[in-house]
N, C-alpha and C. Protein backbone atom coordinates (compact mmCIF):
# COMPACT_ATOMS: atom_id res chain seq x y z
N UNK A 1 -18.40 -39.59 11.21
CA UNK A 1 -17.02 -40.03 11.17
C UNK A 1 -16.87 -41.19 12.16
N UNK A 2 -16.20 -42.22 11.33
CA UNK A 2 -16.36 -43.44 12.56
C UNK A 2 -14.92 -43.32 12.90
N UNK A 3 -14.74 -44.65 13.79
CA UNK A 3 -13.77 -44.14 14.87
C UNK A 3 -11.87 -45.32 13.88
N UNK A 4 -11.30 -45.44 14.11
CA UNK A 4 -10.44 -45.70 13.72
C UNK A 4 -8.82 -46.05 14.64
N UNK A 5 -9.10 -47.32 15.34
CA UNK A 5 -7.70 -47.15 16.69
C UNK A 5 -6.59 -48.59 16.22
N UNK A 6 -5.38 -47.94 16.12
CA UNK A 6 -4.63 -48.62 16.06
C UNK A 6 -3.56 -49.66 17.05
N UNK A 7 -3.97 -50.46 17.28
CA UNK A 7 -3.25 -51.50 18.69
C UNK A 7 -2.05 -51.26 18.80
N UNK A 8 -1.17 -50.78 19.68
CA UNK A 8 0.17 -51.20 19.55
C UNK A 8 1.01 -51.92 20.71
N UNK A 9 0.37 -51.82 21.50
CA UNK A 9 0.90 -52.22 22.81
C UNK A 9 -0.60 -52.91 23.62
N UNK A 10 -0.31 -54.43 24.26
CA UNK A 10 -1.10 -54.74 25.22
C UNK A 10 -0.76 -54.66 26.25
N UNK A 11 -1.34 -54.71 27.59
CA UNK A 11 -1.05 -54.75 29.05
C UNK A 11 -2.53 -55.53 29.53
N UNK A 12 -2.38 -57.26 29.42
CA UNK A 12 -3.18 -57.63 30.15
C UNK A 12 -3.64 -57.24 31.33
N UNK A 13 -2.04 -57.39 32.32
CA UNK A 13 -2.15 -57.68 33.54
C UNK A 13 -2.22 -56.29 34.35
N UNK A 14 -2.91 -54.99 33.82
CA UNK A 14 -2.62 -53.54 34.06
C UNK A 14 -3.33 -53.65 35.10
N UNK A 15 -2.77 -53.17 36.33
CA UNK A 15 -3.69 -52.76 37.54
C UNK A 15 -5.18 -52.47 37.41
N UNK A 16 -5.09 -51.67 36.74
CA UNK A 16 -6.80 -50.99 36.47
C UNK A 16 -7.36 -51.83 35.53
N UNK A 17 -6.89 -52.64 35.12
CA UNK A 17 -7.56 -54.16 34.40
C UNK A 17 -6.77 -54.11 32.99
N UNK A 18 -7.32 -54.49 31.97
CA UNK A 18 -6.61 -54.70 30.81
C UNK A 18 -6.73 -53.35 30.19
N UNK A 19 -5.44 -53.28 29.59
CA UNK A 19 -5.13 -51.90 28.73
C UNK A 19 -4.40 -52.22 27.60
N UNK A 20 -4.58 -51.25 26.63
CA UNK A 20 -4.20 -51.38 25.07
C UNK A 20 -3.24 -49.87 24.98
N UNK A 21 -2.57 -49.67 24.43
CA UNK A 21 -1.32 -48.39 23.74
C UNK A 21 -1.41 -48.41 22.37
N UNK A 22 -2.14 -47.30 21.85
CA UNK A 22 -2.54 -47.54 20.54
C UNK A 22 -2.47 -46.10 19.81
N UNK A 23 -2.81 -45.93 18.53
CA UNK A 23 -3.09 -44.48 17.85
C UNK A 23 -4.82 -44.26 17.82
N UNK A 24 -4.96 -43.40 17.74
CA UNK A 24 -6.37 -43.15 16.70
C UNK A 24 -6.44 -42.14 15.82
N UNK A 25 -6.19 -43.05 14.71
CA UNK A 25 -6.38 -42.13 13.40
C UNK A 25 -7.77 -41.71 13.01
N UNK A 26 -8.87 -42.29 13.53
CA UNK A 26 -10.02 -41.22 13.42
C UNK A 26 -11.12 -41.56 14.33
N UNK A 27 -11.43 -40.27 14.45
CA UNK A 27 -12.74 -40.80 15.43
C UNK A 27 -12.48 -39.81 16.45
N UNK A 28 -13.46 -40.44 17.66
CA UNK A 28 -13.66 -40.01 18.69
C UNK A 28 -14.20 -41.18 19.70
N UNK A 29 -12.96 -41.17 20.96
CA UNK A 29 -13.84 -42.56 21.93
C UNK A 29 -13.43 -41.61 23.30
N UNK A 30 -14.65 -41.63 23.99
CA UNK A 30 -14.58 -41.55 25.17
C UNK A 30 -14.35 -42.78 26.33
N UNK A 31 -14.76 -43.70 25.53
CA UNK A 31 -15.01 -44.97 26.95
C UNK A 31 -16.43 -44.79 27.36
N UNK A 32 -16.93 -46.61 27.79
CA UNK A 32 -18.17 -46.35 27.91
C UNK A 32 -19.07 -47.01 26.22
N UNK A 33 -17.91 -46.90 25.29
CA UNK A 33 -18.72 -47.66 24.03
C UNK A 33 -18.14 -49.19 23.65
N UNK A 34 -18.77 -49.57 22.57
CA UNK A 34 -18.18 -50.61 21.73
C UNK A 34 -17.44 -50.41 20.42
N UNK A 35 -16.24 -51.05 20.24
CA UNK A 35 -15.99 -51.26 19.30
C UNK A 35 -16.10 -52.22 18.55
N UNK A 36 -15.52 -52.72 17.34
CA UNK A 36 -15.46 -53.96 16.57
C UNK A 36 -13.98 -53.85 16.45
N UNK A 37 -13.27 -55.27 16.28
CA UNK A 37 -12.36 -55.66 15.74
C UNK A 37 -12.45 -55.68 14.24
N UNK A 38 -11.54 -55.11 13.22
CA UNK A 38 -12.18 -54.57 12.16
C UNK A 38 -11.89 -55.92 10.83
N UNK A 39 -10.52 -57.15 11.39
CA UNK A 39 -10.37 -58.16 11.12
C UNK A 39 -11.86 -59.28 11.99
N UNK A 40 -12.45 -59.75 11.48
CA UNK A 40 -13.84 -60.19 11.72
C UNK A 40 -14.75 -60.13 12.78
N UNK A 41 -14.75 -58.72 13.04
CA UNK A 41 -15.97 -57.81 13.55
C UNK A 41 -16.85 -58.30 15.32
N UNK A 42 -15.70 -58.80 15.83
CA UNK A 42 -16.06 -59.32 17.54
C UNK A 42 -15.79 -57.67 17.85
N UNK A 43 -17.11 -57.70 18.90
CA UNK A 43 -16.70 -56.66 19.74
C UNK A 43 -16.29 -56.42 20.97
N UNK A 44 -15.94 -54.97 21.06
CA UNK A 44 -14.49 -55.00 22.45
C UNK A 44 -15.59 -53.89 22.88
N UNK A 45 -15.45 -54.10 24.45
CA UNK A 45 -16.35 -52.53 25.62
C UNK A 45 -15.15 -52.04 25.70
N UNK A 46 -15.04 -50.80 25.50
CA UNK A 46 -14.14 -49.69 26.20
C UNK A 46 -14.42 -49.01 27.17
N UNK A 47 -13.80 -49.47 28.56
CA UNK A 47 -14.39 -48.93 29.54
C UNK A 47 -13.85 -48.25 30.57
N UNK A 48 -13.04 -47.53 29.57
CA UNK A 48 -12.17 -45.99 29.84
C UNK A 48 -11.14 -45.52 28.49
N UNK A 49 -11.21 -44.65 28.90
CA UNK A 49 -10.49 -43.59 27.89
C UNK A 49 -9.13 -43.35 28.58
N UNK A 50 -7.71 -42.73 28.59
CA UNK A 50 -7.12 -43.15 29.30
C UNK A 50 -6.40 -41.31 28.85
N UNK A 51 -6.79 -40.08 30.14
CA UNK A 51 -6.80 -39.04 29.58
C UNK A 51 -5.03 -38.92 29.36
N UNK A 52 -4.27 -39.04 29.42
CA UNK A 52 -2.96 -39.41 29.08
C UNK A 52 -2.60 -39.32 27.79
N UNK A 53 -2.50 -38.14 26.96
CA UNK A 53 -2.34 -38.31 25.24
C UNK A 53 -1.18 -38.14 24.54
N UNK A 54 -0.85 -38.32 23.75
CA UNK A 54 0.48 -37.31 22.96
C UNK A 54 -0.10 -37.70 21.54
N UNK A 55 0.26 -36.45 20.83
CA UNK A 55 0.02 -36.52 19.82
C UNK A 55 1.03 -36.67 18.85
N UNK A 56 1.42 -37.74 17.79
CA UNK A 56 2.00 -37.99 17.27
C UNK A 56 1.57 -38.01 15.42
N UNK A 57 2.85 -38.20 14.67
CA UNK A 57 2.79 -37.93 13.56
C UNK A 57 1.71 -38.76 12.50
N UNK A 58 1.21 -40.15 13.32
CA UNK A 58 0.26 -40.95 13.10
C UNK A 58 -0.96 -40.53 13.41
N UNK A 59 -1.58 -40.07 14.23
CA UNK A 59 -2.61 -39.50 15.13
C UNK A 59 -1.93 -38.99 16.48
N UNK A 60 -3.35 -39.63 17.17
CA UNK A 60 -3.34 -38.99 18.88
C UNK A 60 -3.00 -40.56 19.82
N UNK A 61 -1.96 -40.57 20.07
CA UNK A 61 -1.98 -42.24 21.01
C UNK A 61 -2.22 -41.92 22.44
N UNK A 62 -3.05 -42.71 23.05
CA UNK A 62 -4.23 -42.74 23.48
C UNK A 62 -3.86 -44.24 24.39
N UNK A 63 -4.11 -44.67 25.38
CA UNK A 63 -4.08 -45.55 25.72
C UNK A 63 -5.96 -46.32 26.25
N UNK A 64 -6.85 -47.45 26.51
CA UNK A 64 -8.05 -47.95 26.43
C UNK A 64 -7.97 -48.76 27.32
N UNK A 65 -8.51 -48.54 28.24
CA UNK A 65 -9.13 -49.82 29.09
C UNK A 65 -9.98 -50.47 28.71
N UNK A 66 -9.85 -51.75 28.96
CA UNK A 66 -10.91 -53.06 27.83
C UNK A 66 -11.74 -53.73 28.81
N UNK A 67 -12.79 -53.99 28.46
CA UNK A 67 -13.19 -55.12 29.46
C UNK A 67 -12.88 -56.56 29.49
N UNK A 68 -12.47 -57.04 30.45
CA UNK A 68 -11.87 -57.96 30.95
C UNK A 68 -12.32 -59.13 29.56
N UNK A 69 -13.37 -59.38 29.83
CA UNK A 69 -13.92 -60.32 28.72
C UNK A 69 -13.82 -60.55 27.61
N UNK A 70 -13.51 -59.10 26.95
CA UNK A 70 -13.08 -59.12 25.42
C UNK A 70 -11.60 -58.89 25.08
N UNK A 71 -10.92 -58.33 26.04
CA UNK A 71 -9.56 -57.83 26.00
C UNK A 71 -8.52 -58.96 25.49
N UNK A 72 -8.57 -60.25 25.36
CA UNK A 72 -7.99 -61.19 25.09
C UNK A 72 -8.31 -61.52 23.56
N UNK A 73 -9.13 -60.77 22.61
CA UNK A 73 -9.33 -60.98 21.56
C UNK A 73 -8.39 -59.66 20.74
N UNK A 74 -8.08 -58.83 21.35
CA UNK A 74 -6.96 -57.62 20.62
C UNK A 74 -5.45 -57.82 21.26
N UNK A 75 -4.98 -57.62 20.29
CA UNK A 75 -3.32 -58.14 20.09
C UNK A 75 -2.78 -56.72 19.83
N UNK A 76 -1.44 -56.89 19.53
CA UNK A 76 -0.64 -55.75 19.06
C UNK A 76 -1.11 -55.84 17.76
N UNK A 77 -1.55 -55.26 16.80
CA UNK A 77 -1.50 -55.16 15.10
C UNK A 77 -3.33 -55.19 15.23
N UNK A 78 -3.79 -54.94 15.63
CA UNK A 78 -5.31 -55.32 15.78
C UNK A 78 -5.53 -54.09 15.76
N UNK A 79 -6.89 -53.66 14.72
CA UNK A 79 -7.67 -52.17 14.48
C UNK A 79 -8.95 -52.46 15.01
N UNK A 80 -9.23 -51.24 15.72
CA UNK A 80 -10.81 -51.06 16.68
C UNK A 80 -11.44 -50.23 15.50
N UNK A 81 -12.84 -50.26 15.41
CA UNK A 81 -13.53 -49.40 14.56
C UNK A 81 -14.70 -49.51 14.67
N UNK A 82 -15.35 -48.45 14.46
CA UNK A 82 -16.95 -48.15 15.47
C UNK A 82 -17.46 -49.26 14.26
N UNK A 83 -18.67 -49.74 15.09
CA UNK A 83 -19.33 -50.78 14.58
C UNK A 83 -20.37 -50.26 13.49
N UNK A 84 -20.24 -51.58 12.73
CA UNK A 84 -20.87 -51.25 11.39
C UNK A 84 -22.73 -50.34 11.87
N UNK A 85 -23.18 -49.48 11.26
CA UNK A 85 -24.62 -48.95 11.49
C UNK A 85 -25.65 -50.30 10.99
N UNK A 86 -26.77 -50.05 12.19
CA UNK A 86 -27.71 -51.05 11.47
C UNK A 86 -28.63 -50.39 10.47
């Protein structure tokens, strides 16, 4: 089962570095992996999980710490999704 996260909120400037407010309708992310941007497939490090959850009628929203480097390529409306298998 690959992973499936929905953007909804950015926070460049988040203390603990860049953060995203999002759903995940499927999957499983701990932090610590990569994703893909699922609109043409750049990838994002997730490099925290953000244990803070509620579960809502969409999924589980979830908030992601990004790494600095890639975090400027996900917007609000932007889907994460585990990267294609080689």
């Amino acid at each position: 089962m690959g992973v499936r996260y929905r953007v909804q909120q950015t926070f460049p400037g988040h203390v603990a570095g860049p953060m995203v407010l999002g759903v995940l309708e499927d999957g499983v992310i701990r932090g610590g992996e990569t994703l893909v941007l699922e609109d043409g497939g750049a990838p994002v490090r997730v490099t925290r999980f953000d244990v803070h959850t509620r579960q809502t009628d969409q999924g589980l929203e979830v908030g992601l710490q990004l790494h600095p480097e890639d975090a400027p390529r996900v917007t609000a409306g932007s889907t994460l999704v585990s990267p294609p298998e080689a």
